[in-house]
PDB file of N, CA and C in Angstrom:
ATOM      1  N   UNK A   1       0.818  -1.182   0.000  1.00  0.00           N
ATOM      2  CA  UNK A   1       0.000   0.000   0.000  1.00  0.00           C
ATOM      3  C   UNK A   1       0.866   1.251   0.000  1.00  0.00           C
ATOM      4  N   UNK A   2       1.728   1.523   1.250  1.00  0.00           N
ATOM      5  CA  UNK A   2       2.430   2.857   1.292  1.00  0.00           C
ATOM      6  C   UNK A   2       1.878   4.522   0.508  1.00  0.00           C
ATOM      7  N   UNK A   3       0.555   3.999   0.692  1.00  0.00           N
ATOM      8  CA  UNK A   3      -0.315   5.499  -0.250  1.00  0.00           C
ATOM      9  C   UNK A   3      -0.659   6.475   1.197  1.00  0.00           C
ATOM     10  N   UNK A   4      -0.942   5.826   2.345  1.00  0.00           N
ATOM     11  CA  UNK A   4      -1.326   6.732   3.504  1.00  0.00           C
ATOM     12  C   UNK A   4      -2.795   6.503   3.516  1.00  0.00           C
ATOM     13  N   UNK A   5      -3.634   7.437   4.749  1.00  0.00           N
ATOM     14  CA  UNK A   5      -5.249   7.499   4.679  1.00  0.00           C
ATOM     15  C   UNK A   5      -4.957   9.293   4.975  1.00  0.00           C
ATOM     16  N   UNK A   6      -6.088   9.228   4.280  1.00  0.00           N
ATOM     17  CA  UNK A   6      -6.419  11.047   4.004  1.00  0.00           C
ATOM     18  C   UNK A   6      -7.309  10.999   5.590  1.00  0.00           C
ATOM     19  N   UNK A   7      -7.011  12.031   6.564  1.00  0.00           N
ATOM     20  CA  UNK A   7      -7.676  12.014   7.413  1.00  0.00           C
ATOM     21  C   UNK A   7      -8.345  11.231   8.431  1.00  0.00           C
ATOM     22  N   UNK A   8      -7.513   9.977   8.173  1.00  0.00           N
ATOM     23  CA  UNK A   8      -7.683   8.674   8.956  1.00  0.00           C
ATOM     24  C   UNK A   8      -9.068   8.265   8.783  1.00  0.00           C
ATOM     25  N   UNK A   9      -9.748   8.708   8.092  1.00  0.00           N
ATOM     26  CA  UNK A   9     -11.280   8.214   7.718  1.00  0.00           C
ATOM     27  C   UNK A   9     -11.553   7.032   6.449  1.00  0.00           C
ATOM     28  N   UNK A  10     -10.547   6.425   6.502  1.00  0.00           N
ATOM     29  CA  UNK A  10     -10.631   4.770   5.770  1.00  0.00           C
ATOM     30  C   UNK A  10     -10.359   5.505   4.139  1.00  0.00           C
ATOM     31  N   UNK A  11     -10.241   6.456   3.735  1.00  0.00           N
ATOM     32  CA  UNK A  11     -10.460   7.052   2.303  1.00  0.00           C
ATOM     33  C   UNK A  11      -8.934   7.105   1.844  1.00  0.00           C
ATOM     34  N   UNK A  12      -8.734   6.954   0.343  1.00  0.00           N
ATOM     35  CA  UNK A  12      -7.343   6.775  -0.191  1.00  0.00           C
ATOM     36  C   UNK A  12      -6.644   8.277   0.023  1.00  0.00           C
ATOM     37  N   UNK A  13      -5.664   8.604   0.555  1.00  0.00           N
ATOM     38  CA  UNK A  13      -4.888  10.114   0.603  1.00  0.00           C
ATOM     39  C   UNK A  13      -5.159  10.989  -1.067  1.00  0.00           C
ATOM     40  N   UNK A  14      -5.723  11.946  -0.519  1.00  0.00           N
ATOM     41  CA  UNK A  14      -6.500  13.095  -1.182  1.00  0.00           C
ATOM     42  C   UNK A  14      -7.866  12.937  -1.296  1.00  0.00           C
ATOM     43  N   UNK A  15      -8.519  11.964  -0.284  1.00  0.00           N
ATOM     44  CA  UNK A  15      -9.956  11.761  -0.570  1.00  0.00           C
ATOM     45  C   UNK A  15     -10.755  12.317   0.959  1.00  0.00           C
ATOM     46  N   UNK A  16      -9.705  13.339   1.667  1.00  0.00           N
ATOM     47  CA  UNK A  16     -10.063  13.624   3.097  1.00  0.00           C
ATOM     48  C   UNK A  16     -10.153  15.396   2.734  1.00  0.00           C
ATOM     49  N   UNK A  17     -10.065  16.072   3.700  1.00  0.00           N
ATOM     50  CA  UNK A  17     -10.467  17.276   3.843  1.00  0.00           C
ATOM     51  C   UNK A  17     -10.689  18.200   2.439  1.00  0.00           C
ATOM     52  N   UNK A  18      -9.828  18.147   1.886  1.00  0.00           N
ATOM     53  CA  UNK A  18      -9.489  18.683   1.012  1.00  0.00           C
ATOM     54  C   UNK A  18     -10.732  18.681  -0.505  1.00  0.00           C
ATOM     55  N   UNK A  19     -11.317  18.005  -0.550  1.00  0.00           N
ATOM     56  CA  UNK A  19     -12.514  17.513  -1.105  1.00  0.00           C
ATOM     57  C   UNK A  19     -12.396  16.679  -2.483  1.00  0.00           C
ATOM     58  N   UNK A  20     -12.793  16.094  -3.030  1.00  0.00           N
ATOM     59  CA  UNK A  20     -12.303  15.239  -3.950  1.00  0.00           C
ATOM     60  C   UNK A  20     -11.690  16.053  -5.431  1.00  0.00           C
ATOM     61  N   UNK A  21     -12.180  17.048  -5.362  1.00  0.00           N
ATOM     62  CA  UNK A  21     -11.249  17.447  -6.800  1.00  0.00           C
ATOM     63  C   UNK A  21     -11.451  17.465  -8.215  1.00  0.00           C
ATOM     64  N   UNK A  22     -11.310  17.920  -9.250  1.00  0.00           N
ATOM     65  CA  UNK A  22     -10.715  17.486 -10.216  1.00  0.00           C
ATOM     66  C   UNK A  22      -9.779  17.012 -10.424  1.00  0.00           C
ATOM     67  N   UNK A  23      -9.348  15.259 -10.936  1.00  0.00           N
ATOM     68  CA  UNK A  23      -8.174  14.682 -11.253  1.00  0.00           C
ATOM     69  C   UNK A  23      -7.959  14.119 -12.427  1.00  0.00           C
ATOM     70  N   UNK A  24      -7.503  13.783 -13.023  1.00  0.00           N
ATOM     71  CA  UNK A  24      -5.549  14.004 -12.912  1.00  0.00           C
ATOM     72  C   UNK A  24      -5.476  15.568 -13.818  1.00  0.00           C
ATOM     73  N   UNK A  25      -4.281  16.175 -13.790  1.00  0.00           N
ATOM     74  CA  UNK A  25      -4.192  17.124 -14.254  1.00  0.00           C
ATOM     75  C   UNK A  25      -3.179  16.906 -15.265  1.00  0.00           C
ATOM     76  N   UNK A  26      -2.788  17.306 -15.929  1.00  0.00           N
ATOM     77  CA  UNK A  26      -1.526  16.849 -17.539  1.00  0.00           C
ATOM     78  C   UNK A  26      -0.257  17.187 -15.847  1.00  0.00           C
ATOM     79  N   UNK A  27       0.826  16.184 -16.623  1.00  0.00           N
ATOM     80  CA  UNK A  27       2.237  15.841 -16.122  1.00  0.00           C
ATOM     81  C   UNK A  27       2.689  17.722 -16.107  1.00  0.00           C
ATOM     82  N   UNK A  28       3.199  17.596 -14.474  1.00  0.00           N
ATOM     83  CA  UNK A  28       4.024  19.109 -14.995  1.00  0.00           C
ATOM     84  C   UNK A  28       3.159  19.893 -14.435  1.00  0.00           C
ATOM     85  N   UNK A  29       1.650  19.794 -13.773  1.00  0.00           N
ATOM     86  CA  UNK A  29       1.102  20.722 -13.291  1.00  0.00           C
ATOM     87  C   UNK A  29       0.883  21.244 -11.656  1.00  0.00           C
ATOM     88  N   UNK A  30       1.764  19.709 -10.837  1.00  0.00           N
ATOM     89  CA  UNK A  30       1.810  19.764  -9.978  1.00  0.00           C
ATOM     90  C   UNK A  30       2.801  19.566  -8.918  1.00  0.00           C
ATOM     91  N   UNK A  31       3.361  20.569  -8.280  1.00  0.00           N
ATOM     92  CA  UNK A  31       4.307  21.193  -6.934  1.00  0.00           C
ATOM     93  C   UNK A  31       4.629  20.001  -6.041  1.00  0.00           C
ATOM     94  N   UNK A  32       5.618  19.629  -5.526  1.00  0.00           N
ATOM     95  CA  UNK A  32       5.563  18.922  -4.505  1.00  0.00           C
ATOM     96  C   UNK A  32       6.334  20.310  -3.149  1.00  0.00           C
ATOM     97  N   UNK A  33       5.751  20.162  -2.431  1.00  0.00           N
ATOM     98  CA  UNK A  33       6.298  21.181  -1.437  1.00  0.00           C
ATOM     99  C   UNK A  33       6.701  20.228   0.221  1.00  0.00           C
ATOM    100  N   UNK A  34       8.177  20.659   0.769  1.00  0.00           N
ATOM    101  CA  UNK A  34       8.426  19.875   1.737  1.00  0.00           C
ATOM    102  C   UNK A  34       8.684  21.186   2.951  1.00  0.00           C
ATOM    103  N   UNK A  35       9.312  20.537   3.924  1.00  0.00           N
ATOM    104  CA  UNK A  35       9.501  21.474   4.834  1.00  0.00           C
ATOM    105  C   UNK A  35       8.240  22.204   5.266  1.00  0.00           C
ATOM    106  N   UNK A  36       7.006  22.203   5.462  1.00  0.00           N
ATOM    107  CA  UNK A  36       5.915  22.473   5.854  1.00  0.00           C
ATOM    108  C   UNK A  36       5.699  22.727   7.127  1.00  0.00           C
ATOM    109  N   UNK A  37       5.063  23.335   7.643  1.00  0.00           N
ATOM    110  CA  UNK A  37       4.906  23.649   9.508  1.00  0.00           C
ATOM    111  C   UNK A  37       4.099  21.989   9.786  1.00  0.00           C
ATOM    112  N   UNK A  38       4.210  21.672  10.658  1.00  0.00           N
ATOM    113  CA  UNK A  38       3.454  20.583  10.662  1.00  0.00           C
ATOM    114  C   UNK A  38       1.626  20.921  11.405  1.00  0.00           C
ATOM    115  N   UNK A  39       1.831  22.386  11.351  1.00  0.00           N
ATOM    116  CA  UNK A  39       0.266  22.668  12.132  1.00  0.00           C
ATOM    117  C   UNK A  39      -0.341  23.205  10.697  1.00  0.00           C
ATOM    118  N   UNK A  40       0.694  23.576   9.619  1.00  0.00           N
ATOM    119  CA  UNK A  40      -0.480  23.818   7.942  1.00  0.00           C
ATOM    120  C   UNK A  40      -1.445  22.472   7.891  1.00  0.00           C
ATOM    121  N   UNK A  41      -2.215  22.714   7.062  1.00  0.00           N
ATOM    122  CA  UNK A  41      -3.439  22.237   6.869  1.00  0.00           C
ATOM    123  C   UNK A  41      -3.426  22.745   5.214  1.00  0.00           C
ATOM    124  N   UNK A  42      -4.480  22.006   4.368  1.00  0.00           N
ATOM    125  CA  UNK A  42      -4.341  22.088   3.200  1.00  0.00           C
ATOM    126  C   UNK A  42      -5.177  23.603   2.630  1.00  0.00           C
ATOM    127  N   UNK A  43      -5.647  24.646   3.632  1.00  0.00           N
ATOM    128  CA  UNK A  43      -5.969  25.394   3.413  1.00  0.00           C
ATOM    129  C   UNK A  43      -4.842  26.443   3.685  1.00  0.00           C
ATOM    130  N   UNK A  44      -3.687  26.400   4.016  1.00  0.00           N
ATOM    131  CA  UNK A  44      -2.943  27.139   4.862  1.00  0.00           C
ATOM    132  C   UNK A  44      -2.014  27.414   2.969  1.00  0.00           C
ATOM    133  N   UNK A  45      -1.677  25.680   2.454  1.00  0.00           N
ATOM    134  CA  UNK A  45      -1.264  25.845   1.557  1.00  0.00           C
ATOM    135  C   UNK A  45      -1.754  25.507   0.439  1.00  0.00           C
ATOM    136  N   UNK A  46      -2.981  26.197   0.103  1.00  0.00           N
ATOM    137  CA  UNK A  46      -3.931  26.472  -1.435  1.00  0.00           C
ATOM    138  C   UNK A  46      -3.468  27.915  -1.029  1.00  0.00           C
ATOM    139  N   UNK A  47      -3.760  28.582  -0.063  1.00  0.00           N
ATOM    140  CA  UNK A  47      -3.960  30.257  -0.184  1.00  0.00           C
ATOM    141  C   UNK A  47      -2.852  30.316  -0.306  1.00  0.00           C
ATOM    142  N   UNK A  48      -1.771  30.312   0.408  1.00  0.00           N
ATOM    143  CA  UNK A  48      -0.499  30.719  -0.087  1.00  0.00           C
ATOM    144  C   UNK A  48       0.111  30.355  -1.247  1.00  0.00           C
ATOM    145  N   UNK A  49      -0.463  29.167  -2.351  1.00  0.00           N
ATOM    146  CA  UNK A  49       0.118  28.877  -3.461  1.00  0.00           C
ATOM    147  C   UNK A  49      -0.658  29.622  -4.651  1.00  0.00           C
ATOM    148  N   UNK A  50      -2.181  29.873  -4.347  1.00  0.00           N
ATOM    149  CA  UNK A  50      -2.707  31.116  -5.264  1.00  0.00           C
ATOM    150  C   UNK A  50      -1.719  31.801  -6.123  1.00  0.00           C
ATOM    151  N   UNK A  51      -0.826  32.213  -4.847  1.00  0.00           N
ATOM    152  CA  UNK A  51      -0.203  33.713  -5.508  1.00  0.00           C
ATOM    153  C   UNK A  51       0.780  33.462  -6.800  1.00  0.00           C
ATOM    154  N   UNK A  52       0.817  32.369  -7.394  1.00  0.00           N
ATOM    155  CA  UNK A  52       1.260  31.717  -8.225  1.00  0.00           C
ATOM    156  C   UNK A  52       0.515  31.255  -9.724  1.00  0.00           C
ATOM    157  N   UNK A  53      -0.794  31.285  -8.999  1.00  0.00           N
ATOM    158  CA  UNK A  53      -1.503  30.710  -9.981  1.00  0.00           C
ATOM    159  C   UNK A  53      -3.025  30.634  -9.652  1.00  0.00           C
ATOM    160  N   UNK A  54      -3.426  29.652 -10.553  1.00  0.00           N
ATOM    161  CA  UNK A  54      -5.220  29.457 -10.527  1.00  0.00           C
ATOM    162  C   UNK A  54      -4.653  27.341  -9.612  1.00  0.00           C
ATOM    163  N   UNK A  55      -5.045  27.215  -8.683  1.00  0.00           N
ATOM    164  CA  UNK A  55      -5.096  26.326  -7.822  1.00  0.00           C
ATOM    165  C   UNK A  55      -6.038  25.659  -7.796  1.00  0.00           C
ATOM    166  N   UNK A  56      -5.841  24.033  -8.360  1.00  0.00           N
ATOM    167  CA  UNK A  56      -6.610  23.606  -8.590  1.00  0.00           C
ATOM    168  C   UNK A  56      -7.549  22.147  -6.977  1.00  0.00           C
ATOM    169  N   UNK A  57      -6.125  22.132  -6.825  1.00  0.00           N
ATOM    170  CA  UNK A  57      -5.868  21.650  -5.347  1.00  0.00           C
ATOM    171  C   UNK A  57      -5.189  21.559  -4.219  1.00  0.00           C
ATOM    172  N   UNK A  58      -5.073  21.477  -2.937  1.00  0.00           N
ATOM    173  CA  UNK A  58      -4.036  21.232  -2.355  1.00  0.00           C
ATOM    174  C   UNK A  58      -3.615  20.185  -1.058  1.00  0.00           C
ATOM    175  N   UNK A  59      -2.725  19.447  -1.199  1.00  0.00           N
ATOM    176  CA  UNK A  59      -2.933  18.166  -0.308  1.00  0.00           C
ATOM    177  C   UNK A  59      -1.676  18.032   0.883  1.00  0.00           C
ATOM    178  N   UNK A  60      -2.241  18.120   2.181  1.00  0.00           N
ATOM    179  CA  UNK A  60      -0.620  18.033   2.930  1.00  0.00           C
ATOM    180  C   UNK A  60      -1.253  16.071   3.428  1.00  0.00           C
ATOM    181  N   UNK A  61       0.259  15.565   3.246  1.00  0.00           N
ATOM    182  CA  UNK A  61       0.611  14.242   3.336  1.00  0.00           C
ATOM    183  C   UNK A  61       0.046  14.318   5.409  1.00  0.00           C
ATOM    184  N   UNK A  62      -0.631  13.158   5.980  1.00  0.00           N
ATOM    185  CA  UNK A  62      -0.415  12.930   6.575  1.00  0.00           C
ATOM    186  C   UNK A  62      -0.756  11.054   7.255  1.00  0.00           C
ATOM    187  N   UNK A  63      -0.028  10.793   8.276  1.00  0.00           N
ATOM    188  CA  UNK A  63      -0.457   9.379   8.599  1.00  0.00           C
ATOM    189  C   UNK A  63      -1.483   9.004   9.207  1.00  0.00           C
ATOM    190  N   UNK A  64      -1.258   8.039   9.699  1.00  0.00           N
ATOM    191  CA  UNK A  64      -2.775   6.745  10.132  1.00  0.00           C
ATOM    192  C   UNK A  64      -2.917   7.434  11.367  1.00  0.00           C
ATOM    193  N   UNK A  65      -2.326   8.622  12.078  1.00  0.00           N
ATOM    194  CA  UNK A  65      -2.504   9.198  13.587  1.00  0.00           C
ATOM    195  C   UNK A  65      -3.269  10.685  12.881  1.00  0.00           C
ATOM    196  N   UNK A  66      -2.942  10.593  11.917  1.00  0.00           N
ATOM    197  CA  UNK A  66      -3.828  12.017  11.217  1.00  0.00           C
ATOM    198  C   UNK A  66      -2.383  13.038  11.369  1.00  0.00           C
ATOM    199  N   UNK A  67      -1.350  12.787  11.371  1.00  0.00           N
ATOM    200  CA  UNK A  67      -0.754  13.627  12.230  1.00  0.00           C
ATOM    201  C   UNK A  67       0.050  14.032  10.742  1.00  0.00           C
ATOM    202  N   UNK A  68       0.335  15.594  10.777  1.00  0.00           N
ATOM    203  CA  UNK A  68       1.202  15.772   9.290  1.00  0.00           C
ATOM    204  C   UNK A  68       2.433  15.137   9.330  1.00  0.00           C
ATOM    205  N   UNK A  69       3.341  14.725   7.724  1.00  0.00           N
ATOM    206  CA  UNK A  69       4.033  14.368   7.519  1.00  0.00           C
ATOM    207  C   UNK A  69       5.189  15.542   7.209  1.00  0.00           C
ATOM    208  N   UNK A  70       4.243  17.016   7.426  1.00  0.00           N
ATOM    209  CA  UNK A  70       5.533  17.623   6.679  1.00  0.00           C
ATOM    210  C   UNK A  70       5.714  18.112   5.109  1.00  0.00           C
ATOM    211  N   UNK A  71       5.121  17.432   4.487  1.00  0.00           N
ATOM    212  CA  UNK A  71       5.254  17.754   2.964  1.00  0.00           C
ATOM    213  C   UNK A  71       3.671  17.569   2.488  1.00  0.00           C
ATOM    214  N   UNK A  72       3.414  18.060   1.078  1.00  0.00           N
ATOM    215  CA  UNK A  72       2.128  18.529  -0.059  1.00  0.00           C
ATOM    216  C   UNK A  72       2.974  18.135  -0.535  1.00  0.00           C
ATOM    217  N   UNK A  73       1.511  18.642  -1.457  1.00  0.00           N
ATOM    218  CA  UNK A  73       1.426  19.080  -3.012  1.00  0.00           C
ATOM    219  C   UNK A  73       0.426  20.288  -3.248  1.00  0.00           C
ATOM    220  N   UNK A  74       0.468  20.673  -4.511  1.00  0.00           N
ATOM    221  CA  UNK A  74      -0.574  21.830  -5.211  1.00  0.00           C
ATOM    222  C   UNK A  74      -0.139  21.554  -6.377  1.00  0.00           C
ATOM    223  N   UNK A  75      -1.963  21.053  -7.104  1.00  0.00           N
ATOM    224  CA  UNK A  75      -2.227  21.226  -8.492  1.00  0.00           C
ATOM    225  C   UNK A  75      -2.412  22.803  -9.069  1.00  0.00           C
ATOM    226  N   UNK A  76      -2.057  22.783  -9.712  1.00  0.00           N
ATOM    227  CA  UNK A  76      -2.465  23.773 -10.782  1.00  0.00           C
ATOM    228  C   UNK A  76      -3.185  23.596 -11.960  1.00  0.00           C
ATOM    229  N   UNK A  77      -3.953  24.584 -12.362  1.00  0.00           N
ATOM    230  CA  UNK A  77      -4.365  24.810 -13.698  1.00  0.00           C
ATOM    231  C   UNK A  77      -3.499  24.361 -14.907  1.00  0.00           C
ATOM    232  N   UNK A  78      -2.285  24.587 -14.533  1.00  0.00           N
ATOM    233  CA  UNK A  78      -1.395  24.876 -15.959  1.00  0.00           C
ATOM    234  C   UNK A  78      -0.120  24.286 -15.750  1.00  0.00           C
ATOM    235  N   UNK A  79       0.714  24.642 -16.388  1.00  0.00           N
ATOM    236  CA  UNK A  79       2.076  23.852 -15.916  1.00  0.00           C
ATOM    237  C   UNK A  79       2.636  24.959 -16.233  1.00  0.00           C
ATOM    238  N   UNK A  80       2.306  26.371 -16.641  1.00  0.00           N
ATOM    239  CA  UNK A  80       2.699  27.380 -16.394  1.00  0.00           C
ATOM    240  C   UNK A  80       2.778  28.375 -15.254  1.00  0.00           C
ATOM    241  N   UNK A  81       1.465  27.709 -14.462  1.00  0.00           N
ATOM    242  CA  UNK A  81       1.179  28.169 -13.244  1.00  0.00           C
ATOM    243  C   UNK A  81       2.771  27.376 -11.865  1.00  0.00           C
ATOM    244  N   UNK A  82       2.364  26.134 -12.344  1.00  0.00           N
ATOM    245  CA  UNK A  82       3.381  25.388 -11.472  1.00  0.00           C
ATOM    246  C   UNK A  82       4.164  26.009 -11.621  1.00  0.00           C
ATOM    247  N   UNK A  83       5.256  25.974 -12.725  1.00  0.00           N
ATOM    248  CA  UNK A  83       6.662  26.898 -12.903  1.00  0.00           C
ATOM    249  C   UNK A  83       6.953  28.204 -12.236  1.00  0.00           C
ATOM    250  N   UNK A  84       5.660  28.696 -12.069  1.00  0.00           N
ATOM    251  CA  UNK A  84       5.557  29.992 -11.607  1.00  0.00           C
ATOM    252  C   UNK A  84       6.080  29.784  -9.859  1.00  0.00           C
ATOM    253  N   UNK A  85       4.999  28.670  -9.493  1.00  0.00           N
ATOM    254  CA  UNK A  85       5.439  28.319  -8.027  1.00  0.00           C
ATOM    255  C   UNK A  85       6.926  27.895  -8.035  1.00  0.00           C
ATOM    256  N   UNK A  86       7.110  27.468  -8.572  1.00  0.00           N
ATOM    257  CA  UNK A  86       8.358  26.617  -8.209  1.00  0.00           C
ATOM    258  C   UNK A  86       9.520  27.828  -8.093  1.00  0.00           C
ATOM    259  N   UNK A  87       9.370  29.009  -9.079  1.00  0.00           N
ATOM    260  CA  UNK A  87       9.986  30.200  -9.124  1.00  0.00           C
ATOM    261  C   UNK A  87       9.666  31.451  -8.476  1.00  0.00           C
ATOM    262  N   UNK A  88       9.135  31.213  -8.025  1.00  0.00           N
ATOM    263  CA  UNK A  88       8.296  32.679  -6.735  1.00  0.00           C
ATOM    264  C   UNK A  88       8.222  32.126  -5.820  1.00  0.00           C
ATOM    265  N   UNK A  89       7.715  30.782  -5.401  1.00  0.00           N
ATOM    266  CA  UNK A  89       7.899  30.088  -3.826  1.00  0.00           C
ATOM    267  C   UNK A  89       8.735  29.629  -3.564  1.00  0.00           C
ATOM    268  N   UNK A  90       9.653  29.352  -4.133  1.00  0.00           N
ATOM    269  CA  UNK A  90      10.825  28.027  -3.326  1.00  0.00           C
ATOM    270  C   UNK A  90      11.571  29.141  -2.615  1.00  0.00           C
ATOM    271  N   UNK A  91      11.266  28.470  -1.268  1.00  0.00           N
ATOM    272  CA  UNK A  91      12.415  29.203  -0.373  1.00  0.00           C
ATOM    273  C   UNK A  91      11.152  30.534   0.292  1.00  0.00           C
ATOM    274  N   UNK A  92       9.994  30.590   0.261  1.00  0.00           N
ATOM    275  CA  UNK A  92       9.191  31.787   0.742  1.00  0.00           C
ATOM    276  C   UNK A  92       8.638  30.853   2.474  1.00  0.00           C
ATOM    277  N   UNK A  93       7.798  31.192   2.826  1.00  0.00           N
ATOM    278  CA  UNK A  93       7.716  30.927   4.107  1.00  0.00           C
ATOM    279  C   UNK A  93       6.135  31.290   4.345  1.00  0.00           C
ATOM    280  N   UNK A  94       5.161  30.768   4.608  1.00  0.00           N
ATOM    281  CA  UNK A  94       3.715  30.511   5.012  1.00  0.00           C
ATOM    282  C   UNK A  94       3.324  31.513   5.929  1.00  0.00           C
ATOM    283  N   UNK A  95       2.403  32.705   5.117  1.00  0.00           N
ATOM    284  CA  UNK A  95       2.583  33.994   5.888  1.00  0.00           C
ATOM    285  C   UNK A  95       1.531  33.677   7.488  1.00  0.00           C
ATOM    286  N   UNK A  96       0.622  32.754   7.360  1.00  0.00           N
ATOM    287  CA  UNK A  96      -0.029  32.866   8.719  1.00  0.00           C
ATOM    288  C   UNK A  96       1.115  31.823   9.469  1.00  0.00           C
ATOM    289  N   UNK A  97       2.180  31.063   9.440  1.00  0.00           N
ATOM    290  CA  UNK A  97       2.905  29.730   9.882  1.00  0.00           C
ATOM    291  C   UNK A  97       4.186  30.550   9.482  1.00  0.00           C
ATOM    292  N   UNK A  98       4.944  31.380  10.044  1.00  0.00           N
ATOM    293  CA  UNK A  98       5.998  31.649   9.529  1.00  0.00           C
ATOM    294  C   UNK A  98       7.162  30.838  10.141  1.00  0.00           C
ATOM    295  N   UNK A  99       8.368  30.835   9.668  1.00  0.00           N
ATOM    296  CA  UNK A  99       9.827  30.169  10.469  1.00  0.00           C
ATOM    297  C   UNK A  99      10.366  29.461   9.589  1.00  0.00           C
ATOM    298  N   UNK A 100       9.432  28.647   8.466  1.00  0.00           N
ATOM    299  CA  UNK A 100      10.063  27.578   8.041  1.00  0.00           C
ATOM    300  C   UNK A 100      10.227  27.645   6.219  1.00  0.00           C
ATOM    301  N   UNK A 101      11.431  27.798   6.021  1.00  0.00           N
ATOM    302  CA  UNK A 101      11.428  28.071   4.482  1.00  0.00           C
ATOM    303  C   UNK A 101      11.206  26.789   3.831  1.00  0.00           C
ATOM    304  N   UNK A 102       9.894  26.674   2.701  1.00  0.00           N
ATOM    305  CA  UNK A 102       9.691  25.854   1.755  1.00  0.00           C
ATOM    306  C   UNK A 102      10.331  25.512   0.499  1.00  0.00           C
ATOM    307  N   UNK A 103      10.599  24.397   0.363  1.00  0.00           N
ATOM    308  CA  UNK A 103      10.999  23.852  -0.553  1.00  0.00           C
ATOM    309  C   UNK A 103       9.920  22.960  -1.589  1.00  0.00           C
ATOM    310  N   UNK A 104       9.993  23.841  -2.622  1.00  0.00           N
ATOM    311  CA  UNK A 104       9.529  24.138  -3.943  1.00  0.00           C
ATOM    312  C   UNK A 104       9.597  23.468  -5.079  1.00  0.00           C
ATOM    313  N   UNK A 105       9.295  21.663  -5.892  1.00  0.00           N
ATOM    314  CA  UNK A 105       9.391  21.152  -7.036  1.00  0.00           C
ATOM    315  C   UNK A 105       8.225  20.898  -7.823  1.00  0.00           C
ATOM    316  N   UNK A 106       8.816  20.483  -8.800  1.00  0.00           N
ATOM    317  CA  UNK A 106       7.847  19.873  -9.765  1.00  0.00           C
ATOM    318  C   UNK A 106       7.495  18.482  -8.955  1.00  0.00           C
ATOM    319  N   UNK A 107       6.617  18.055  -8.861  1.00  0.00           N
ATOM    320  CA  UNK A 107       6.699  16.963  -8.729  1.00  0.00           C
ATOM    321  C   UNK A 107       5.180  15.970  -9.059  1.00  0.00           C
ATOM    322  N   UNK A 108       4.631  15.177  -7.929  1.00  0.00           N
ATOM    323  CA  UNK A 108       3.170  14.257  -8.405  1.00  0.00           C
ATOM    324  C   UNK A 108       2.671  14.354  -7.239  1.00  0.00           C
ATOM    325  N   UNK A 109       1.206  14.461  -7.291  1.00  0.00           N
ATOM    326  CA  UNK A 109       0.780  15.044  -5.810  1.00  0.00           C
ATOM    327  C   UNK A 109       0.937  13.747  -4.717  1.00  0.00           C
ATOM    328  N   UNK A 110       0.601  14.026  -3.260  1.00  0.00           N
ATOM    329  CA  UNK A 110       0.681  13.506  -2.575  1.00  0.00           C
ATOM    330  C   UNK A 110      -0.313  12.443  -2.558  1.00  0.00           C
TER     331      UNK A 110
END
């Protein structure tokens, strides 16, 4: 398995708070972000990844205790939008969660 539970509510990870979504998005549209406060929440990082783009989702990884792992993701609209994050956020810091500088890729959501 090694996929996680979204919110410890028996549902596959990204099928918990965050609400089910539009999926999949074309390769390239979505952020992997690490270094995270572990008190963000997936609303903490949609608003702060906006500023990048049109946001299509956003998912922080956590385990079977519900407890964060520390790292997302954020879909985007575009893979122009992503690029954008990856180049305006990497290294910015979560304006309501400040202290901890994020680290910013391309990557596949959580």
């Amino acid at each position: 398995m090694g996929m996680g539970m979204g919110m410890g509510m028996g549902m596959p990870m990204g099928m918990g708070m965050g609400g089910p979504g539009p999926r999949p998005q074309p390769d390239g549209c979505t952020v992997v972000v690490h270094n995270l406060p572990f008190e963000a929440g997936w609303q903490e990082l949609k608003d702060h990844f906006r500023a990048a783009g049109d946001v299509v989702r956003a998912e922080v990884a956590s385990g079977p205790d519900r407890r964060s792992k520390g790292f997302g993701s954020v879909t985007f609209r575009s893979q122009a939008d992503a690029n954008n994050a990856v180049a305006t956020l990497h290294d910015s810091e979560l304006a309501k969660l400040p202290g901890r500088k994020l680290a910013v890729r391309i990557g596949t959501p959580v």
